[in-house]
PDB file of N, CA and C in Angstrom:
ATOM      1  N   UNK A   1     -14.390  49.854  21.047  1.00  0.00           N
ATOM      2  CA  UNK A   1     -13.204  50.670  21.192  1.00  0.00           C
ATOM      3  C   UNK A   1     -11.942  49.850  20.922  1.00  0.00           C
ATOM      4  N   UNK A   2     -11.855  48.350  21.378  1.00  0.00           N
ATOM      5  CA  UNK A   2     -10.967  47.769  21.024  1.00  0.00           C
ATOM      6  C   UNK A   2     -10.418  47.526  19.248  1.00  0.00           C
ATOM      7  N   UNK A   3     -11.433  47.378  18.543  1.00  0.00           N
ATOM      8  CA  UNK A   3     -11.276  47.281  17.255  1.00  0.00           C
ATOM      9  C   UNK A   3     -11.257  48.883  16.753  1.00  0.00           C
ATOM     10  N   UNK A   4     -11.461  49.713  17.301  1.00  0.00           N
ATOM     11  CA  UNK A   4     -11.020  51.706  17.030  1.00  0.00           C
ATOM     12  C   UNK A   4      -9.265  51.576  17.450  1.00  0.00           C
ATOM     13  N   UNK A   5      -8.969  51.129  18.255  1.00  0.00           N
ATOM     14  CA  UNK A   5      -7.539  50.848  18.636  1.00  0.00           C
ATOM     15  C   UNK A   5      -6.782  50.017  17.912  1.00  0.00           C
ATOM     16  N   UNK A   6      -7.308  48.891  17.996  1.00  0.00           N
ATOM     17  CA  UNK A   6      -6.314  48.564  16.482  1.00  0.00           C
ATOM     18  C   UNK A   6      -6.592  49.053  15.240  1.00  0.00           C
ATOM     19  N   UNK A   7      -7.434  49.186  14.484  1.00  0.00           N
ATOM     20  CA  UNK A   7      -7.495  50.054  13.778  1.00  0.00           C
ATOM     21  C   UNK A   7      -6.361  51.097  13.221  1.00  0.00           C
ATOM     22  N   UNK A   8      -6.617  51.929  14.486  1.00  0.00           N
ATOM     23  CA  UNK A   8      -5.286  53.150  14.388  1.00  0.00           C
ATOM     24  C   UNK A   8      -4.087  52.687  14.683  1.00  0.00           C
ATOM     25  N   UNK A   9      -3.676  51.625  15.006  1.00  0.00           N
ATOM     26  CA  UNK A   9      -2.439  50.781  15.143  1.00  0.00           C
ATOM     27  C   UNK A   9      -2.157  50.505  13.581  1.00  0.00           C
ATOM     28  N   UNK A  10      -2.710  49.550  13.256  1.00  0.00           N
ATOM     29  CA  UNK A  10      -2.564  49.081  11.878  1.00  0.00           C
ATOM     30  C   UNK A  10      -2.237  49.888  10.970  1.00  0.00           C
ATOM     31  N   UNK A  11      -3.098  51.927  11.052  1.00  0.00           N
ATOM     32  CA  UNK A  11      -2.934  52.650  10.557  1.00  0.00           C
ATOM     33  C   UNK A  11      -1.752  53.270  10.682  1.00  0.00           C
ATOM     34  N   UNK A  12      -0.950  53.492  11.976  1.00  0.00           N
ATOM     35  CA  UNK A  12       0.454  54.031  11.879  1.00  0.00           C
ATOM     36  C   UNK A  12       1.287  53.112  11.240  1.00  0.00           C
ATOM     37  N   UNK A  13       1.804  52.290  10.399  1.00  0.00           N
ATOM     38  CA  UNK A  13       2.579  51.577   9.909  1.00  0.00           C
ATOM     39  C   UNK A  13       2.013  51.948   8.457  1.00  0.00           C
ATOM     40  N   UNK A  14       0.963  52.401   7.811  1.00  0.00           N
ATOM     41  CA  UNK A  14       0.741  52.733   6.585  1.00  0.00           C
ATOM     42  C   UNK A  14       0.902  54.196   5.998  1.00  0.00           C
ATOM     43  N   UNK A  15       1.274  55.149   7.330  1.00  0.00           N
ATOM     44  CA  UNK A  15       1.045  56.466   6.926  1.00  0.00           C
ATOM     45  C   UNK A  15       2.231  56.757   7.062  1.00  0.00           C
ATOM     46  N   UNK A  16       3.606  58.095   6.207  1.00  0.00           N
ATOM     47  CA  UNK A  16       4.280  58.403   6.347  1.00  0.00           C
ATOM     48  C   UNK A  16       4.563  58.862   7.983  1.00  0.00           C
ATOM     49  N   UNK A  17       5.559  58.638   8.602  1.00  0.00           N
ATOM     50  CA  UNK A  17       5.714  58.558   9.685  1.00  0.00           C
ATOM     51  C   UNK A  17       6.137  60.013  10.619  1.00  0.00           C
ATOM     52  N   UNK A  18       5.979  60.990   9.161  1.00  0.00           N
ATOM     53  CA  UNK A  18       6.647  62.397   9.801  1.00  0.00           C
ATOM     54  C   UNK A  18       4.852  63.688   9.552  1.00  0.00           C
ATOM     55  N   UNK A  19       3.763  62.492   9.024  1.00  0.00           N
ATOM     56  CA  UNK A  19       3.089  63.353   8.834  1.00  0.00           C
ATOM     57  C   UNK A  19       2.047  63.733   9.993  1.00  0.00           C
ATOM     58  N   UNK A  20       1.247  64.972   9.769  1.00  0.00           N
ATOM     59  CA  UNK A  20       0.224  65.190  11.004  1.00  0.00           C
ATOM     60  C   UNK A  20      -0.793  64.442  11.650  1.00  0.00           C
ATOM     61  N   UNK A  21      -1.141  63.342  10.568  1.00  0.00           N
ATOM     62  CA  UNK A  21      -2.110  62.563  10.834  1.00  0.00           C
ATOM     63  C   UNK A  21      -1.399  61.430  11.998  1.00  0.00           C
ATOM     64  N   UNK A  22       0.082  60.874  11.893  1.00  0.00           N
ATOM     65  CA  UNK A  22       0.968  60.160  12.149  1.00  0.00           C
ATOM     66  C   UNK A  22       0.468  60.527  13.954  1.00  0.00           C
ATOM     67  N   UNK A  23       1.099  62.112  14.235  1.00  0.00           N
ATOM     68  CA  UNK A  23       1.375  63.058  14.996  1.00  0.00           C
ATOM     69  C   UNK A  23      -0.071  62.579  16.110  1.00  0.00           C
ATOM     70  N   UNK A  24      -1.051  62.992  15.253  1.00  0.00           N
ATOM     71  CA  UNK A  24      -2.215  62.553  15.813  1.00  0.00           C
ATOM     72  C   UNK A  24      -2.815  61.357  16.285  1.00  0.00           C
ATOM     73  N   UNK A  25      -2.413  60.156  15.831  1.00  0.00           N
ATOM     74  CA  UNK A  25      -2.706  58.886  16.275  1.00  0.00           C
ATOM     75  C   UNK A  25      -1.870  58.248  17.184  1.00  0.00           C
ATOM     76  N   UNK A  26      -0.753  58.815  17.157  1.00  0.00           N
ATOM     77  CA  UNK A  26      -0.001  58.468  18.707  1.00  0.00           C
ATOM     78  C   UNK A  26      -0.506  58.938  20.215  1.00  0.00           C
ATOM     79  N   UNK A  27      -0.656  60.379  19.294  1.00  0.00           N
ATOM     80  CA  UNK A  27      -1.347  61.630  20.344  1.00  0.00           C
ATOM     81  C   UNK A  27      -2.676  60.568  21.326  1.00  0.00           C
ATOM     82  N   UNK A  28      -3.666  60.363  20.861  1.00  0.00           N
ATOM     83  CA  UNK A  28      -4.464  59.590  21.048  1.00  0.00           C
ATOM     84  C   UNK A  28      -4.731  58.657  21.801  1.00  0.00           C
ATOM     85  N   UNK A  29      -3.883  57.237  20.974  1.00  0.00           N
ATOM     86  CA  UNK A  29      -3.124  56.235  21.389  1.00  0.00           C
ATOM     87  C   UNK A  29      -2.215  56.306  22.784  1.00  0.00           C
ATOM     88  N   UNK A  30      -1.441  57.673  23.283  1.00  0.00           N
ATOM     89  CA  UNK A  30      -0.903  57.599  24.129  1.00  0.00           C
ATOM     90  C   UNK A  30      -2.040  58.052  25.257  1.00  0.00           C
ATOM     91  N   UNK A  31      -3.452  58.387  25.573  1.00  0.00           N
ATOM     92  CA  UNK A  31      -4.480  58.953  26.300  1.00  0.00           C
ATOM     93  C   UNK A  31      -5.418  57.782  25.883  1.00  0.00           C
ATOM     94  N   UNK A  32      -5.116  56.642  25.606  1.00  0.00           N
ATOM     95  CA  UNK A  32      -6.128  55.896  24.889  1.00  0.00           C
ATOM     96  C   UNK A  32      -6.406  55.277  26.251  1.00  0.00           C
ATOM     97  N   UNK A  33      -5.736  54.902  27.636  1.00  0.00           N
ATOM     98  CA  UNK A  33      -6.082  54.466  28.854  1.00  0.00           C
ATOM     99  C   UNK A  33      -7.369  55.510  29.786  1.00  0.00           C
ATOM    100  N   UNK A  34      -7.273  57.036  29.289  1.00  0.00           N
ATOM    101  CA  UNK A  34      -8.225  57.955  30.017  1.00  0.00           C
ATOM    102  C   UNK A  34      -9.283  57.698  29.316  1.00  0.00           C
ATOM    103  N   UNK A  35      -9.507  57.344  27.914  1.00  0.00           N
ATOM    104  CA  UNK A  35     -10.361  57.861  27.314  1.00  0.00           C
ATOM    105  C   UNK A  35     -10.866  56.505  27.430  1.00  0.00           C
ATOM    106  N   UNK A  36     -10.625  55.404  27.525  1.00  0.00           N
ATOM    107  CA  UNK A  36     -11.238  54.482  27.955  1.00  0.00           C
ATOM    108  C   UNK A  36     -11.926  54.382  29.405  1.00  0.00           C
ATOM    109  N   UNK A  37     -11.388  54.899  29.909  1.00  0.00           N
ATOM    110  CA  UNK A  37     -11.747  55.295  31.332  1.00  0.00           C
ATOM    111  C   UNK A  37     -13.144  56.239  31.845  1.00  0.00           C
ATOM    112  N   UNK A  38     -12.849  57.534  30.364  1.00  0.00           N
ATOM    113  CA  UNK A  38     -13.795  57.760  30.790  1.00  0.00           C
ATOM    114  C   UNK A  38     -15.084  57.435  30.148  1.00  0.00           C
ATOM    115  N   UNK A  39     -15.207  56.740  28.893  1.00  0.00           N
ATOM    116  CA  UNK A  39     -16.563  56.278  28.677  1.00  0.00           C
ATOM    117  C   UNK A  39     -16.867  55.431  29.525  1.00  0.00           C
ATOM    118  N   UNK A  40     -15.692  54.545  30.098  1.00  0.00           N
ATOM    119  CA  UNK A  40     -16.396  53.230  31.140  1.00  0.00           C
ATOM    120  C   UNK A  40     -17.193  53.971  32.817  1.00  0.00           C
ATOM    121  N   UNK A  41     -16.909  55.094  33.022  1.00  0.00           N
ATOM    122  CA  UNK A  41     -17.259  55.800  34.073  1.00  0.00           C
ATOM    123  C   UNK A  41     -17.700  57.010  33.541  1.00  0.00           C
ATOM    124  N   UNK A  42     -19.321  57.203  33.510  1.00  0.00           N
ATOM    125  CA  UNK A  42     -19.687  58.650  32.851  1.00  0.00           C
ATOM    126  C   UNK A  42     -19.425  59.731  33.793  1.00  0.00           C
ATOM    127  N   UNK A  43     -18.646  59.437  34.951  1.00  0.00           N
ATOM    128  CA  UNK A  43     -18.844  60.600  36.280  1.00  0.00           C
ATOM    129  C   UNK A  43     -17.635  61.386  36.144  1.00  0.00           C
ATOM    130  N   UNK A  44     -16.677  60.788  35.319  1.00  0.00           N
ATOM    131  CA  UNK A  44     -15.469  61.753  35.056  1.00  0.00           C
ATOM    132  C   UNK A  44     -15.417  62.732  34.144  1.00  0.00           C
ATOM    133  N   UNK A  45     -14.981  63.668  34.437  1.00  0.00           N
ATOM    134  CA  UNK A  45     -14.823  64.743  33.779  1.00  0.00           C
ATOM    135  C   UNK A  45     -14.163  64.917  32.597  1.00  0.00           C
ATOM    136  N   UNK A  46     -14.687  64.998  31.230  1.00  0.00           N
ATOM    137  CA  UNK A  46     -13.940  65.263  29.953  1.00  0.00           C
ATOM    138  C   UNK A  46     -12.592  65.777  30.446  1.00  0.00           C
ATOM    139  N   UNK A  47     -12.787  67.431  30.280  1.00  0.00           N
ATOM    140  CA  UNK A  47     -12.077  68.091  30.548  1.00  0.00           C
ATOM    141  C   UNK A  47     -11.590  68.362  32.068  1.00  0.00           C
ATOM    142  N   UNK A  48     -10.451  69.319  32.288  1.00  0.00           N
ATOM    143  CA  UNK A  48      -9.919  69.378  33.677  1.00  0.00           C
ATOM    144  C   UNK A  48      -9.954  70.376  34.145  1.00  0.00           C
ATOM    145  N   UNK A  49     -10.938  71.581  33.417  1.00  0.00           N
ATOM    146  CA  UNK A  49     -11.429  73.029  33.688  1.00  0.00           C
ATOM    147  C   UNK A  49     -11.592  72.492  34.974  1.00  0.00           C
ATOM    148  N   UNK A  50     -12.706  71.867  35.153  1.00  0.00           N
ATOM    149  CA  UNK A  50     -13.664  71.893  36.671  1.00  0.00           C
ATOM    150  C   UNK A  50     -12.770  71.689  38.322  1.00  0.00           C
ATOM    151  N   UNK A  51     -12.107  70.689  37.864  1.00  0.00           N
ATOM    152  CA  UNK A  51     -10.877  69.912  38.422  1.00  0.00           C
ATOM    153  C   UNK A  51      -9.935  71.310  38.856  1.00  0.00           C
ATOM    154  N   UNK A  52      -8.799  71.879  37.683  1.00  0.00           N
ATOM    155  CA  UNK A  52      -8.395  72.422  38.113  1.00  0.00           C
ATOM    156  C   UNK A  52      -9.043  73.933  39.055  1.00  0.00           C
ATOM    157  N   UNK A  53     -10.188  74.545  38.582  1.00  0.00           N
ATOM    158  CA  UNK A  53     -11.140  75.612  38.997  1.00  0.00           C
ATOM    159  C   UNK A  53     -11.333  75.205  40.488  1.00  0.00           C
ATOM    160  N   UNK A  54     -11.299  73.816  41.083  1.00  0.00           N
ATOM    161  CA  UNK A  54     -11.160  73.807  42.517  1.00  0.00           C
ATOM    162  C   UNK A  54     -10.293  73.784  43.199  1.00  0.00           C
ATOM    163  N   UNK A  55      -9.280  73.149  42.731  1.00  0.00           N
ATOM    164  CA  UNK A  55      -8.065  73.030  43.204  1.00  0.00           C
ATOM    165  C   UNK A  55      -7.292  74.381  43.665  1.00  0.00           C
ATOM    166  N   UNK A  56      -7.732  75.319  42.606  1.00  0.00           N
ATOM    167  CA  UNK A  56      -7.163  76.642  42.817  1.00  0.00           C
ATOM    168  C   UNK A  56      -8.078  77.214  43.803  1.00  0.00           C
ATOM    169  N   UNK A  57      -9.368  77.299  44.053  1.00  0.00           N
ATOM    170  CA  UNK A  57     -10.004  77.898  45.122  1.00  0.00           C
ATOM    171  C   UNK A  57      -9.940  77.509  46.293  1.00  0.00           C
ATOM    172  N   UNK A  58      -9.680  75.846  46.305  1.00  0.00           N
ATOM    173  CA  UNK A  58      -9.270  75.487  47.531  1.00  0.00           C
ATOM    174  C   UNK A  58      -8.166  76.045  48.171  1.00  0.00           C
ATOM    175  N   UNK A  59      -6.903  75.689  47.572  1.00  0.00           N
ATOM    176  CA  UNK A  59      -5.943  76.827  47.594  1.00  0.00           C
ATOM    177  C   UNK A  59      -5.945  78.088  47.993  1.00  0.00           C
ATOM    178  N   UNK A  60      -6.819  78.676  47.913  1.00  0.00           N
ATOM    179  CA  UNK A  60      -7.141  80.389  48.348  1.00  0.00           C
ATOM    180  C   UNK A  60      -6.653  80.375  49.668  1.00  0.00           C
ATOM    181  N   UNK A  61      -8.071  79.405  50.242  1.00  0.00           N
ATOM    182  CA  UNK A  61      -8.554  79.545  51.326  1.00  0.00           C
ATOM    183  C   UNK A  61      -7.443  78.363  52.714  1.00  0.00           C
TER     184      UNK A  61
END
């Protein structure tokens, strides 16, 4: 993952800076601490469906 990270580093300095791909590798890059996180811990949850789906039922009650 470390060499996927620079990688896409190296890559924003070669790509026009207003384009979608640009848009997308920051996107990334800025979640690049969760997403490390969560391959290093398989118990976390991709997504935050589940997460939020309790939070709100707890809430009910």
């Amino acid at each position: 993952m470390d060499n996927i990270e620079l990688w896409l580093r190296a890559k924003l300095g070669l790509i026009s800076q207003t384009s979608k791909l640009v848009e997308a590798i920051r996107y990334d890059l800025s979640r690049w601490q969760g997403l490390i996180r969560f391959i290093d811990e398989g118990s976390i949850e991709f997504a935050s469906n589940i997460v939020e789906r309790s939070i709100r039922i707890s809430s009910e009650f």
